[in-house]
N, C-alpha and C. Protein backbone atom coordinates (compact mmCIF):
# COMPACT_ATOMS: atom_id res chain seq x y z
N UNK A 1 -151.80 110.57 -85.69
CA UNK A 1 -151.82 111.80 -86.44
C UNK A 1 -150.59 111.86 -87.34
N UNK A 2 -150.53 112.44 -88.65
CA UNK A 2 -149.86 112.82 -89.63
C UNK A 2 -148.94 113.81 -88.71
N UNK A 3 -147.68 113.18 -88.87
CA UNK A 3 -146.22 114.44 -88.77
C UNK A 3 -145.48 114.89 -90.17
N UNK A 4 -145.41 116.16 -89.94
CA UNK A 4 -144.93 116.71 -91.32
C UNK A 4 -143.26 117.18 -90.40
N UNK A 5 -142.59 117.52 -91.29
CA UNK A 5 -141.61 117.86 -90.76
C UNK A 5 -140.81 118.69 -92.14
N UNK A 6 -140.70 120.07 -91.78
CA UNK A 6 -140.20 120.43 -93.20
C UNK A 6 -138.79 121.19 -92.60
N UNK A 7 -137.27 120.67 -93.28
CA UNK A 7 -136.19 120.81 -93.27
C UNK A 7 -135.93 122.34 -93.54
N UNK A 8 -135.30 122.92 -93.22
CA UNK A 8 -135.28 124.10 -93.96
C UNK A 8 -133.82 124.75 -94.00
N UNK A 9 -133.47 126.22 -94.32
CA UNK A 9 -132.48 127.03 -93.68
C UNK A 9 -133.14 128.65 -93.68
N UNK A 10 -131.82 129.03 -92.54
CA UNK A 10 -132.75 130.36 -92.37
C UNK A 10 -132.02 131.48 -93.63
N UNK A 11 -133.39 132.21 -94.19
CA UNK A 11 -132.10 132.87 -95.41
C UNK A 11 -132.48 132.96 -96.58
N UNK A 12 -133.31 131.09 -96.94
CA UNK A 12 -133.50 130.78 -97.78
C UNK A 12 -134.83 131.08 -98.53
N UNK A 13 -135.01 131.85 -99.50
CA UNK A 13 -136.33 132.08 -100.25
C UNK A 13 -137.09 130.96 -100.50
N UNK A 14 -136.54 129.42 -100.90
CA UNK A 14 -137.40 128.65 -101.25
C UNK A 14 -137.33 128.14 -100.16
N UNK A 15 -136.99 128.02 -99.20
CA UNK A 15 -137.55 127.36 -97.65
C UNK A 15 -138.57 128.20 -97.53
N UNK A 16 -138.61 129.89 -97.38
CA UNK A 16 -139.34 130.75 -96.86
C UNK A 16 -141.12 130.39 -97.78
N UNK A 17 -140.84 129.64 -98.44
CA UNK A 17 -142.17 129.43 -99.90
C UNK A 17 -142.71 128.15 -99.40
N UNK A 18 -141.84 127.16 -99.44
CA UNK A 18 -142.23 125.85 -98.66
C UNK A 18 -142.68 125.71 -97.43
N UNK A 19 -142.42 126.90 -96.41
CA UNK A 19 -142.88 127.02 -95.20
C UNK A 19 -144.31 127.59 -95.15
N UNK A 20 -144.13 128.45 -96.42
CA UNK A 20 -145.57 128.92 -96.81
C UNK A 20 -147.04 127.95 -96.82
N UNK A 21 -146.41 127.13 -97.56
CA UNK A 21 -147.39 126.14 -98.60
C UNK A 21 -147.51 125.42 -97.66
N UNK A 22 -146.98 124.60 -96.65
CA UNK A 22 -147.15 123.85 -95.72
C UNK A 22 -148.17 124.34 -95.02
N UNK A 23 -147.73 125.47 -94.13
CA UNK A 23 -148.74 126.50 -93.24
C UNK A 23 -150.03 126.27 -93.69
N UNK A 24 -150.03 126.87 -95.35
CA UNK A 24 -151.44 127.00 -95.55
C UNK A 24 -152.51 126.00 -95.97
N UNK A 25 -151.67 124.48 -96.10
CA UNK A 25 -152.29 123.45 -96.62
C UNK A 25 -152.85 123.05 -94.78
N UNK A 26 -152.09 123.33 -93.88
CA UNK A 26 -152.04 123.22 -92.40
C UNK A 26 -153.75 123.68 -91.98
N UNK A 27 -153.96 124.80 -92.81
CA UNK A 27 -154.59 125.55 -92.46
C UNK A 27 -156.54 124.37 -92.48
N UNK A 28 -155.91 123.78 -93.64
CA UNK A 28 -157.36 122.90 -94.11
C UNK A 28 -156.90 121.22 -93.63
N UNK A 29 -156.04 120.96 -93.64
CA UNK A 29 -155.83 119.53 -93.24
C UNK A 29 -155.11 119.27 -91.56
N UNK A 30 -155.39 118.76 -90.39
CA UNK A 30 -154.75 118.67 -89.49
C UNK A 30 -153.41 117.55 -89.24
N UNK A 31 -152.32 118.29 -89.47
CA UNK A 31 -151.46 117.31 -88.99
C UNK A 31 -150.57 118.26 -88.40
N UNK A 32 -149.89 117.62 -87.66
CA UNK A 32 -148.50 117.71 -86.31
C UNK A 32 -147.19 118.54 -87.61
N UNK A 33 -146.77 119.78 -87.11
CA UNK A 33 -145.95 120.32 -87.94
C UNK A 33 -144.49 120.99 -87.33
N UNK A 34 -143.53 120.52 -87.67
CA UNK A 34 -142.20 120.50 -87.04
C UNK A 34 -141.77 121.19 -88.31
N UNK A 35 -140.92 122.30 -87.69
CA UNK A 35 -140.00 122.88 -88.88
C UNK A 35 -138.11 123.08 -88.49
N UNK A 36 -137.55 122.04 -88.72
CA UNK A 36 -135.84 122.14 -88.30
C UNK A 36 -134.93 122.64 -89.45
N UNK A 37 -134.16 123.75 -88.66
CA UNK A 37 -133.24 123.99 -89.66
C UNK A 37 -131.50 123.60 -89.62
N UNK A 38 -131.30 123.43 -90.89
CA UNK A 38 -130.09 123.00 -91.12
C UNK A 38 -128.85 123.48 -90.25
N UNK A 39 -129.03 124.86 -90.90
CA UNK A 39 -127.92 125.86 -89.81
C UNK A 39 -127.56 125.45 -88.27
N UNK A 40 -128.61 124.51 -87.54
CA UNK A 40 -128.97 124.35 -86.37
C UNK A 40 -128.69 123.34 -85.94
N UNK A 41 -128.72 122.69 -86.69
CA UNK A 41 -128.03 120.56 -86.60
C UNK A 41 -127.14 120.19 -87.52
N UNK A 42 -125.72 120.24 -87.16
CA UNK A 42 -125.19 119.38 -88.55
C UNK A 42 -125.46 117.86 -88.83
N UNK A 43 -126.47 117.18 -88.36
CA UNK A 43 -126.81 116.31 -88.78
C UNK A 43 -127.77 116.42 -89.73
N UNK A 44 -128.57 116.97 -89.67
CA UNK A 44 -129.58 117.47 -90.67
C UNK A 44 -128.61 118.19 -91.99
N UNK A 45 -127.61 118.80 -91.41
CA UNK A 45 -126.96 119.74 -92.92
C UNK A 45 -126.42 118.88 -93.67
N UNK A 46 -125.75 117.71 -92.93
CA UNK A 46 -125.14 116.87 -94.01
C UNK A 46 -126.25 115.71 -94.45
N UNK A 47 -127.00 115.40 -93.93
CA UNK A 47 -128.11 114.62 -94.86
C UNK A 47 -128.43 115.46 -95.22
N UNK A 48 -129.30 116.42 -95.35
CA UNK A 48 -130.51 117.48 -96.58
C UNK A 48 -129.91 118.77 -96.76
N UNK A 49 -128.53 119.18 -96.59
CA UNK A 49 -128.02 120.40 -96.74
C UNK A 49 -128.24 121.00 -98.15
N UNK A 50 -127.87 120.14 -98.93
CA UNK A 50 -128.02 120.34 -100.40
C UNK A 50 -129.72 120.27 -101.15
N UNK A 51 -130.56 120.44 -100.13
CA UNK A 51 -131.21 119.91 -100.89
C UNK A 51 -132.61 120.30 -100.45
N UNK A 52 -132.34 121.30 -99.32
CA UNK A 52 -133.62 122.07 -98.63
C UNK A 52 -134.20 123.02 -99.66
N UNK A 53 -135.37 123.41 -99.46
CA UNK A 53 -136.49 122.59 -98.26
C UNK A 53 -137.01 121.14 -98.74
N UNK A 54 -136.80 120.07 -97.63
CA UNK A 54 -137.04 119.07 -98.09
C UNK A 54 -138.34 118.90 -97.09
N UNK A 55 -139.43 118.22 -97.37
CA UNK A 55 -140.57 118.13 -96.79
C UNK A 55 -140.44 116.51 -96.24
N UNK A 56 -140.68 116.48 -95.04
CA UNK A 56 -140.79 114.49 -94.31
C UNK A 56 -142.37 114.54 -94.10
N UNK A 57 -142.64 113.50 -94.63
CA UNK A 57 -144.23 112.79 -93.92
C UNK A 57 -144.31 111.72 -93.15
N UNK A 58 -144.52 111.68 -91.93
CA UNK A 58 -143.91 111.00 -90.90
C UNK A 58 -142.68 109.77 -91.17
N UNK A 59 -141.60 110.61 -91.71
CA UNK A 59 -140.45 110.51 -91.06
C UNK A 59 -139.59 109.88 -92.79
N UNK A 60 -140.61 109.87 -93.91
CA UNK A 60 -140.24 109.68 -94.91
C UNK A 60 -140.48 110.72 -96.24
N UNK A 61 -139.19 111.02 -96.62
CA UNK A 61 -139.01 112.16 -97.85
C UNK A 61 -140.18 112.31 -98.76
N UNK A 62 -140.67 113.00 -98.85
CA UNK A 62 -141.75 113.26 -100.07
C UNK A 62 -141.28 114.50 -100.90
N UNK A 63 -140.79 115.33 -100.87
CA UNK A 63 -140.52 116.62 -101.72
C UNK A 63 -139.25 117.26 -101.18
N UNK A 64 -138.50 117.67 -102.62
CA UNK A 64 -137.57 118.62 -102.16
C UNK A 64 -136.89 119.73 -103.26
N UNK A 65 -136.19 120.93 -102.79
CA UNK A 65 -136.28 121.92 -103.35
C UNK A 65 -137.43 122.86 -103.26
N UNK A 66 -138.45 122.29 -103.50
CA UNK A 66 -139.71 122.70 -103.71
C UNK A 66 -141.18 121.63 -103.36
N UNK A 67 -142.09 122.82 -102.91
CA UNK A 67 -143.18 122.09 -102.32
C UNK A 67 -144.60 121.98 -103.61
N UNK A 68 -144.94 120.84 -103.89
CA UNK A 68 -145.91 120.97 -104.54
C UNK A 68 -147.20 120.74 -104.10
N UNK A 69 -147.91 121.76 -103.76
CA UNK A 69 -149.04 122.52 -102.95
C UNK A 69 -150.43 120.98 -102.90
N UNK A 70 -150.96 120.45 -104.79
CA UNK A 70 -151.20 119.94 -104.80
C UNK A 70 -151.02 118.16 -104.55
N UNK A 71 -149.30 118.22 -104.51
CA UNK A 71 -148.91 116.56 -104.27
C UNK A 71 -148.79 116.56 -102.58
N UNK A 72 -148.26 117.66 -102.16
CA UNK A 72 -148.54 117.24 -100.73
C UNK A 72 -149.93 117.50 -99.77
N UNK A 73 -150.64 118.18 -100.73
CA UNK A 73 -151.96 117.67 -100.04
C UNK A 73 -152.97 116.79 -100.08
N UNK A 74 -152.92 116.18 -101.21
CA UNK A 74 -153.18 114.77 -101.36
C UNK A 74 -152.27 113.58 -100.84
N UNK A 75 -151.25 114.02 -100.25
CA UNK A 75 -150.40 113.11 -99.86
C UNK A 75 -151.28 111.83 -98.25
């Protein structure tokens, strides 16, 4: 099964949008969905701190800043 894993922080409007778009692409495609936030691991803050919401597809970067609804559902 497909793992998504979307980086986030708490706070953040465009995490809060990317968490969106994920959810609802979730809603029609089945895959495994993990959501970690930065604030919470400084390992995660110093790799993707700058740069959330960054979206992983099992376990490799596909999008960041922003989620594009149509590239990650064709992904």
């Amino acid at each position: 099964m497909v793992k998504v894993e979307v980086i986030s922080r708490h706070g953040c409007h465009l995490c809060e949008i990317a968490e969106s778009v994920v959810k609802e692409v979730k809603r029609e495609i089945d895959f495994e969905l993990a959501i970690s936030y930065v604030d919470e691991d400084k390992s995660l803050n110093e790799k993707y701190g700058e740069e959330v919401p960054v979206t992983l597809i099992n376990g490799e970067r596909h999008d960041y800043f922003k989620v594009d609804r149509d590239r990650f559902r064709n992904a």
